[in-house]
C-alpha atoms as a PDB file:
ATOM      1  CA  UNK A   1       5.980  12.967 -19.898  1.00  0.00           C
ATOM      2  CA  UNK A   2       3.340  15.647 -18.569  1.00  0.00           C
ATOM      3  CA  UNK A   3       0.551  13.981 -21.656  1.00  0.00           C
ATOM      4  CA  UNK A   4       1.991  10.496 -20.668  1.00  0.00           C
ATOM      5  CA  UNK A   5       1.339  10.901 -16.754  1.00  0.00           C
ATOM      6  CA  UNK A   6      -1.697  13.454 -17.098  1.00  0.00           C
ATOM      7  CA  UNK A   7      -3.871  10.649 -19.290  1.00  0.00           C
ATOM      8  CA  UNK A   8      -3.270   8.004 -16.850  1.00  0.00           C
ATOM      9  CA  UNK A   9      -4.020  10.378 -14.110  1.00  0.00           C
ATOM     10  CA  UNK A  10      -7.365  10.731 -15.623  1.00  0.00           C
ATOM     11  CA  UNK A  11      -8.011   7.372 -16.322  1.00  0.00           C
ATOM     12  CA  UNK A  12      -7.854   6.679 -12.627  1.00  0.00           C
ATOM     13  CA  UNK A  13     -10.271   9.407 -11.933  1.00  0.00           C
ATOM     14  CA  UNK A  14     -12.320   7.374 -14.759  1.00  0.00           C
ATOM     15  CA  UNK A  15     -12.801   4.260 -12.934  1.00  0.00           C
ATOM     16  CA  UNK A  16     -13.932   5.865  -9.555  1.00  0.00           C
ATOM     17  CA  UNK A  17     -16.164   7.555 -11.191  1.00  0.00           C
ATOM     18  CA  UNK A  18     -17.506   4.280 -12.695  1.00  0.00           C
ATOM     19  CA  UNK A  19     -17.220   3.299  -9.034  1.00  0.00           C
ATOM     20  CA  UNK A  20     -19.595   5.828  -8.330  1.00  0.00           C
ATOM     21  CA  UNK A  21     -22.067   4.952 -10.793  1.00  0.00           C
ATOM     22  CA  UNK A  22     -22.470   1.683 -10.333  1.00  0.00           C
ATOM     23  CA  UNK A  23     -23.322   2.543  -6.649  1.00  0.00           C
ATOM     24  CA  UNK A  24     -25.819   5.203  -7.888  1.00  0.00           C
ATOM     25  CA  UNK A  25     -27.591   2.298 -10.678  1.00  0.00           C
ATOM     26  CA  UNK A  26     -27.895  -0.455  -7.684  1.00  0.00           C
ATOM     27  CA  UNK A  27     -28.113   1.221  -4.471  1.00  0.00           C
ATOM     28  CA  UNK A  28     -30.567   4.151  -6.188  1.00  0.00           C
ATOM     29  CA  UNK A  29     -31.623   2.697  -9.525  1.00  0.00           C
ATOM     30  CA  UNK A  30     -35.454   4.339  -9.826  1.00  0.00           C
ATOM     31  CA  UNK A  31     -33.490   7.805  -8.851  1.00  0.00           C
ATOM     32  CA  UNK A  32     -29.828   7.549 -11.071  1.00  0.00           C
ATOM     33  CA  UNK A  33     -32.082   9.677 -13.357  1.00  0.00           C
ATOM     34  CA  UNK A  34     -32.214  12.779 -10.972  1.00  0.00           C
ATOM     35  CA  UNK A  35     -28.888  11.667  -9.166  1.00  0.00           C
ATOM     36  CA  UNK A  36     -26.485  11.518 -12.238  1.00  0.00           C
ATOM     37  CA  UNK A  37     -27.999  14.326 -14.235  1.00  0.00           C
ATOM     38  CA  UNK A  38     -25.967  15.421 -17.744  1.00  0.00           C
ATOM     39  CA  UNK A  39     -24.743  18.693 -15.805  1.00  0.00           C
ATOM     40  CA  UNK A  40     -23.711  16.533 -12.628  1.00  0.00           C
ATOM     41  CA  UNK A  41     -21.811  13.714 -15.170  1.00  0.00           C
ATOM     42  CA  UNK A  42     -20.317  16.882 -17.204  1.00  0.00           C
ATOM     43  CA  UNK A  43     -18.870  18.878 -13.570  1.00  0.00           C
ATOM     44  CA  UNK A  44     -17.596  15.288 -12.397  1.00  0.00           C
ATOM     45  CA  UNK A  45     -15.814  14.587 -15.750  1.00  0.00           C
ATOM     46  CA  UNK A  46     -14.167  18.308 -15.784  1.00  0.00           C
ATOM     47  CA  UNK A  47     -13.063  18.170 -12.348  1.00  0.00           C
ATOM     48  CA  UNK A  48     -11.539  14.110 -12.988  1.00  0.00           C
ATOM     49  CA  UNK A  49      -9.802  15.921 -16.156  1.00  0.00           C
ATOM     50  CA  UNK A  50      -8.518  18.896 -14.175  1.00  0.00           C
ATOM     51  CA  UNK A  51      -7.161  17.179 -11.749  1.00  0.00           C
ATOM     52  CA  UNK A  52      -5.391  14.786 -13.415  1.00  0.00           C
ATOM     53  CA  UNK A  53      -3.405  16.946 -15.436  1.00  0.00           C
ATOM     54  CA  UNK A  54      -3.481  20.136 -13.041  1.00  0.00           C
ATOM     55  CA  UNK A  55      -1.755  17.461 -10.810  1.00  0.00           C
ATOM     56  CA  UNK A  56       1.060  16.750 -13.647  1.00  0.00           C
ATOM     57  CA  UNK A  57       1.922  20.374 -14.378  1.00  0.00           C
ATOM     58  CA  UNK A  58       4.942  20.708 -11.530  1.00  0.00           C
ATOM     59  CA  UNK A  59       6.857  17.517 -13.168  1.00  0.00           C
ATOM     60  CA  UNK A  60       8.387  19.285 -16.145  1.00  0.00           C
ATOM     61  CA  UNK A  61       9.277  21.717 -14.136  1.00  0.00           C
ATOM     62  CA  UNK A  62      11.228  19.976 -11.788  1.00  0.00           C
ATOM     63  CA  UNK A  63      12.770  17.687 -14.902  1.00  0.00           C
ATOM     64  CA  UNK A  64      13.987  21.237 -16.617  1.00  0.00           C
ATOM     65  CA  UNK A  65      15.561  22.028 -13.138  1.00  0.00           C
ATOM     66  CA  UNK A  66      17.521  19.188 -12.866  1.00  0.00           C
ATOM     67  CA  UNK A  67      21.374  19.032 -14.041  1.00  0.00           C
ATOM     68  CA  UNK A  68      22.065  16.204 -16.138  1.00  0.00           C
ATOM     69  CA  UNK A  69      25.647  15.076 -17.087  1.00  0.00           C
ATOM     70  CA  UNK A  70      25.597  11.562 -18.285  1.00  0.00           C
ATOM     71  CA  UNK A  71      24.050  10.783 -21.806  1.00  0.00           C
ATOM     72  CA  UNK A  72      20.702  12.121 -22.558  1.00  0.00           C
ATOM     73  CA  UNK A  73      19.163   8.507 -23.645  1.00  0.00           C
ATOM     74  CA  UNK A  74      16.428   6.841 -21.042  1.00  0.00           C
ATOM     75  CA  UNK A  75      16.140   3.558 -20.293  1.00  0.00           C
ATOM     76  CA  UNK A  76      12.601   3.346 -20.249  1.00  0.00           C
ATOM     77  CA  UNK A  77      10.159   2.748 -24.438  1.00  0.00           C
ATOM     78  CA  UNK A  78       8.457   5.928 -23.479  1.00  0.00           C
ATOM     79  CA  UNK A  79       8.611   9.173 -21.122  1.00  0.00           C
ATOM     80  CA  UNK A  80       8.316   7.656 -17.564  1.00  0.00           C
ATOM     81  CA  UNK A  81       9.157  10.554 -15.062  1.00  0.00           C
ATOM     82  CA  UNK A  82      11.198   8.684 -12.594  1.00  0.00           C
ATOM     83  CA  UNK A  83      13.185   7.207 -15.986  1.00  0.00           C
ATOM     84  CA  UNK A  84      13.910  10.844 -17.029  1.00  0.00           C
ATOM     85  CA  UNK A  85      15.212  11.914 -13.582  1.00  0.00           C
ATOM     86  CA  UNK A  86      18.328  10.621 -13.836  1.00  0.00           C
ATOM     87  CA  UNK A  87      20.793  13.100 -12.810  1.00  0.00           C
ATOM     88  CA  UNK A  88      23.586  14.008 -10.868  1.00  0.00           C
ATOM     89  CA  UNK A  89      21.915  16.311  -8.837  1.00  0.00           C
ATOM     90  CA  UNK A  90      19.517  15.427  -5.718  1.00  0.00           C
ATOM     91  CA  UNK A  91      16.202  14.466  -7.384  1.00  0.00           C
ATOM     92  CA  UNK A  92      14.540  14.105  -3.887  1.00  0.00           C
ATOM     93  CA  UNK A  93      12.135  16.793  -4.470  1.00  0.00           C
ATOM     94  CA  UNK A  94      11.022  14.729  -7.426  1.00  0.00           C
ATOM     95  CA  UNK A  95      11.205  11.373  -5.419  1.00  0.00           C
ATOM     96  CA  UNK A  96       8.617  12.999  -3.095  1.00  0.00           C
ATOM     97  CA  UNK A  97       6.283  15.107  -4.937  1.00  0.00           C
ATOM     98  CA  UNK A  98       5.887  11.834  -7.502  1.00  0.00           C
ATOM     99  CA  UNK A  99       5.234   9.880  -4.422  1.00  0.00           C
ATOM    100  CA  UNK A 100       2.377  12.366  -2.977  1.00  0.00           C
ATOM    101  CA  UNK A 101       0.595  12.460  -6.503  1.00  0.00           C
ATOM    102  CA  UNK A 102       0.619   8.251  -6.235  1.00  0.00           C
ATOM    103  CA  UNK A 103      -0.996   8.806  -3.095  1.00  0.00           C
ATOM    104  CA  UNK A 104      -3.040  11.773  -4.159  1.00  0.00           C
ATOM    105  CA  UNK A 105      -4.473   9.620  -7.459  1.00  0.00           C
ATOM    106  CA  UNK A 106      -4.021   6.277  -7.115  1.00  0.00           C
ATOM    107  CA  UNK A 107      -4.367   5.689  -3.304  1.00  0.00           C
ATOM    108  CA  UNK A 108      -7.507   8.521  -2.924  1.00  0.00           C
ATOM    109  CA  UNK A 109      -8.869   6.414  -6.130  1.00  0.00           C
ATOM    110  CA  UNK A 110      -8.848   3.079  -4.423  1.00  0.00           C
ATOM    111  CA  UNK A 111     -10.448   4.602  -1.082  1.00  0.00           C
ATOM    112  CA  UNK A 112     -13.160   5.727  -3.066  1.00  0.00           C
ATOM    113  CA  UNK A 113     -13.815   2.761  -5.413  1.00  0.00           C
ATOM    114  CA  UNK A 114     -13.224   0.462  -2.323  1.00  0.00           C
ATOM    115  CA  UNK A 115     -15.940   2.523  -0.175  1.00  0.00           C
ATOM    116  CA  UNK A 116     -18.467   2.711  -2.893  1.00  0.00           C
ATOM    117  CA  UNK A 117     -18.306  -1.594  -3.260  1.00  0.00           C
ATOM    118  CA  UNK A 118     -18.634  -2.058   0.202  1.00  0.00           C
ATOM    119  CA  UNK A 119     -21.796  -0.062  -0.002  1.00  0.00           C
ATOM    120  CA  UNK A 120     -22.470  -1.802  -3.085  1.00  0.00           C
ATOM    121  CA  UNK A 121     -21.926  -5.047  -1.442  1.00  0.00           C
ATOM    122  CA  UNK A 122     -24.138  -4.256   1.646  1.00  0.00           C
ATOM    123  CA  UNK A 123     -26.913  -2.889  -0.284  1.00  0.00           C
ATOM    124  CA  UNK A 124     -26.901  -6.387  -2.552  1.00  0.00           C
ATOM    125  CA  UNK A 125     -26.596  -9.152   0.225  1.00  0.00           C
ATOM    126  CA  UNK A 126     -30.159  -7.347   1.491  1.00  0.00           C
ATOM    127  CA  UNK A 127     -31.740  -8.121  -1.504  1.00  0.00           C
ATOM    128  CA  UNK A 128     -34.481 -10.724  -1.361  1.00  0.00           C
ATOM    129  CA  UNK A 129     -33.950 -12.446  -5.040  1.00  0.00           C
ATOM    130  CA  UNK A 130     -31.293 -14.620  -5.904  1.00  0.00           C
ATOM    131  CA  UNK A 131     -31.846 -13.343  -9.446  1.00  0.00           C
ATOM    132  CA  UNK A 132     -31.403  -9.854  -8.463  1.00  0.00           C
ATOM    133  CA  UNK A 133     -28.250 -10.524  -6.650  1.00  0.00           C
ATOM    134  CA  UNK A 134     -26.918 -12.154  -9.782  1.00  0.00           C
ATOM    135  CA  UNK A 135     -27.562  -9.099 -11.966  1.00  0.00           C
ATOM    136  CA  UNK A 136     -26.222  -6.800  -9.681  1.00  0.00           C
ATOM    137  CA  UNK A 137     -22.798  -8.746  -9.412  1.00  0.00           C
ATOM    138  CA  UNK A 138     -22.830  -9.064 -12.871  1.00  0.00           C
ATOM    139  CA  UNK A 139     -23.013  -5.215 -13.309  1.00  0.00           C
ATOM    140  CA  UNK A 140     -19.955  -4.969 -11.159  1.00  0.00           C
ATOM    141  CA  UNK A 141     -17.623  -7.492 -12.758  1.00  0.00           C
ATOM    142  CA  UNK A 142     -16.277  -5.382 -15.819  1.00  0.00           C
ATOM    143  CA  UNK A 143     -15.493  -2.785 -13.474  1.00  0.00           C
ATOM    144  CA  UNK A 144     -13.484  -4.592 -10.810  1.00  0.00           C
ATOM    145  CA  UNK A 145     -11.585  -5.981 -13.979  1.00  0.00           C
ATOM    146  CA  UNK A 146     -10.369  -2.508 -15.173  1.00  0.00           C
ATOM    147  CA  UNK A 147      -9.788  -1.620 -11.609  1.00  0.00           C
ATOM    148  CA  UNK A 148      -7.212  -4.765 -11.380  1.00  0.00           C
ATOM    149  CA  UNK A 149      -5.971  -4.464 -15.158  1.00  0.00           C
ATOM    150  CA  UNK A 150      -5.209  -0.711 -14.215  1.00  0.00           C
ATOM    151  CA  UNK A 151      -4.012  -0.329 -10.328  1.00  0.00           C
ATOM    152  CA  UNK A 152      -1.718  -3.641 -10.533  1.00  0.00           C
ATOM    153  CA  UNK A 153       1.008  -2.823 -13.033  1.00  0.00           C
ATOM    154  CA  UNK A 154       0.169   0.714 -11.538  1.00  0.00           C
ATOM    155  CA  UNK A 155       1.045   0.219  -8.212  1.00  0.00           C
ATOM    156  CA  UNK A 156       3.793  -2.179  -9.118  1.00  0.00           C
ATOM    157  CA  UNK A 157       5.453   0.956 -11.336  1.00  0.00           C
ATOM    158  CA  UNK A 158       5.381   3.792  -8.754  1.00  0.00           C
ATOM    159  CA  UNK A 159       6.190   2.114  -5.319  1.00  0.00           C
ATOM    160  CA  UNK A 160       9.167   0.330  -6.785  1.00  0.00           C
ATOM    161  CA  UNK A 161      10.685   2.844  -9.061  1.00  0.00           C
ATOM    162  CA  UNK A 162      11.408   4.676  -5.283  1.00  0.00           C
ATOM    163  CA  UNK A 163      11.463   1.528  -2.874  1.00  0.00           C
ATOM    164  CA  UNK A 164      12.562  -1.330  -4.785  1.00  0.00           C
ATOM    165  CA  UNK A 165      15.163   0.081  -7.545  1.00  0.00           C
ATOM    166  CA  UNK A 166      17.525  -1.705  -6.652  1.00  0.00           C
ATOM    167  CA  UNK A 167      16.123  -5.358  -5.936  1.00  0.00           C
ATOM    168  CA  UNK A 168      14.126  -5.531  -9.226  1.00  0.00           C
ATOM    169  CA  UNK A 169      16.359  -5.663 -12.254  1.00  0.00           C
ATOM    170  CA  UNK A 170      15.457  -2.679 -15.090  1.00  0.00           C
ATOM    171  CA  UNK A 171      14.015  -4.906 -17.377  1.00  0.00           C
ATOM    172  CA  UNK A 172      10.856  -5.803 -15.350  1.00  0.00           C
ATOM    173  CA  UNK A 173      10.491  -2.327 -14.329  1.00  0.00           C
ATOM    174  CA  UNK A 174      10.213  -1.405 -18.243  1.00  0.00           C
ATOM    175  CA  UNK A 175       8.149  -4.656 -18.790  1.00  0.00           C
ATOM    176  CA  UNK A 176       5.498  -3.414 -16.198  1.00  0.00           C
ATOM    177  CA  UNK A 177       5.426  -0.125 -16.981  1.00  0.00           C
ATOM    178  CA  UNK A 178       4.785  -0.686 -20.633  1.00  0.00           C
ATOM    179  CA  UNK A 179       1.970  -3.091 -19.411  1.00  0.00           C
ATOM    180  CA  UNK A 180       0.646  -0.361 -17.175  1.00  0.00           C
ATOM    181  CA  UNK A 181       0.005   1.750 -19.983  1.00  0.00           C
ATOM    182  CA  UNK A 182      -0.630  -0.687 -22.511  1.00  0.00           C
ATOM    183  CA  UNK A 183      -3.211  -3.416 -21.326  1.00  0.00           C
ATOM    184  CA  UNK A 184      -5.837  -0.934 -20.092  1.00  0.00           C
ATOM    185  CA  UNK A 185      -6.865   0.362 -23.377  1.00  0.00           C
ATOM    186  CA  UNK A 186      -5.845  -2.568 -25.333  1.00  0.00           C
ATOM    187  CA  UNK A 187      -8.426  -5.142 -22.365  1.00  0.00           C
ATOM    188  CA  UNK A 188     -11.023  -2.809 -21.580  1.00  0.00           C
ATOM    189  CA  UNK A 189     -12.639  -3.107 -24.695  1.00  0.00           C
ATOM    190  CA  UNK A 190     -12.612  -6.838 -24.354  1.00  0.00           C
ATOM    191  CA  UNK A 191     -13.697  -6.812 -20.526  1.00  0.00           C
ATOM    192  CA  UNK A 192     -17.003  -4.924 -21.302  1.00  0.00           C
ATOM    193  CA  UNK A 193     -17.484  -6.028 -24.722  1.00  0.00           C
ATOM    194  CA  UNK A 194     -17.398  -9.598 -23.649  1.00  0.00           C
ATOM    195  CA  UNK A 195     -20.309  -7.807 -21.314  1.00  0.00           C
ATOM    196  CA  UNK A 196     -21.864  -6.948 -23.554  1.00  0.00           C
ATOM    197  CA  UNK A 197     -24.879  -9.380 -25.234  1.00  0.00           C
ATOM    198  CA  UNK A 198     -25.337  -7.477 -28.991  1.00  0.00           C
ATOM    199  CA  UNK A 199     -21.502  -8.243 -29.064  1.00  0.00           C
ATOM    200  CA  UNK A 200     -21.305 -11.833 -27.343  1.00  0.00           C
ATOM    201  CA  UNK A 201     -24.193 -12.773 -30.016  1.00  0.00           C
ATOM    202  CA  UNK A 202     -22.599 -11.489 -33.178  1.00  0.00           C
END
């Protein structure tokens, strides 16, 4: 659960990073040199680590708190923490510290990625060349195709597991979730190698 969880907790700090460099390469491109140095890119990519699994550490702790008295079998295909809290006790401490890392990664993520498009956005409609404009949307598409591949099946997964549990039946809650961490890796590779033009000519 905390390796399940943690990863994907990274991977979100992954795209806004991404976010952030594409903001850097079109809004600053004759400075991303000096901007994104290797010590600046290495400090970012420690602190997106750290924080996504420094941010997981409290939920085995609260799972090895819990009392459970029904069979020890989830329902979920892998280690989904709002699967294994199924107890007899109050899990409401779970409910809410789950929520507030949601919030904390995914909502903080898309505030950031969001921010650095608009920016993106404003800095591209001033451009003068059609051509440029192209290229610069172009750079962005792969991107906001992770970003949707990643925070819809996301989102979908953590707000109903504590909103909507008992409107949508189990089966598309497992369905989603396995999509949430499945199509990510498995589409990523497609969405920028399609972007790719060594691989689109081979």
């Amino acid at each position: 659960m905390f390796f399940v969880h943690g990863l994907t907790g990274v991977e979100s700090g992954v795209l806004m990073l991404m976010a952030l460099d594409r903001y850097v390469a079109i809004c600053y491109p004759l400075h991303y040199a000096t901007i994104l140095t290797n010590p600046i890119i290495a400090k970012a990519a420690l602190a997106t680590f750290l924080r996504g699994k420094l941010l997981m550490i409290p939920f085995p702790f609260l799972v090895k708190h819990l009392p459970f008295c029904h069979r020890n079998i989830i329902s979920h295909t892998y280690c989904d923490h709002m699967s294994v809290v199924k107890s007899c006790a109050s899990i409401k401490i779970n409910v809410i510290y789950g929520l507030m890392v949601a919030l904390l990664i995914g909502v903080f993520g898309i505030c950031c990625i969001f921010v650095s498009y608009m920016m993106i956005l404003r800095a591209v409609v001033i451009l003068s060349s059609a051509d440029a404009r192209q290229k610069a949307f172009s750079t962005c598409t792969a991107h906001i195709s992770a970003i949707i591949i990643t925070y819809v099946p996301a989102f979908f997964t953590f707000f109903t597991h504590r909103f909507g549990k008992h409107t949508i039946p189990p089966s598309l809650h497992i369905i989603v979730a396995n999509l949430y961490l499945l199509l990510p890796p498995t589409l990523n590779r497609i969405v920028y190698g399609v972007k790719t033009k060594q691989i689109r000519v081979s």
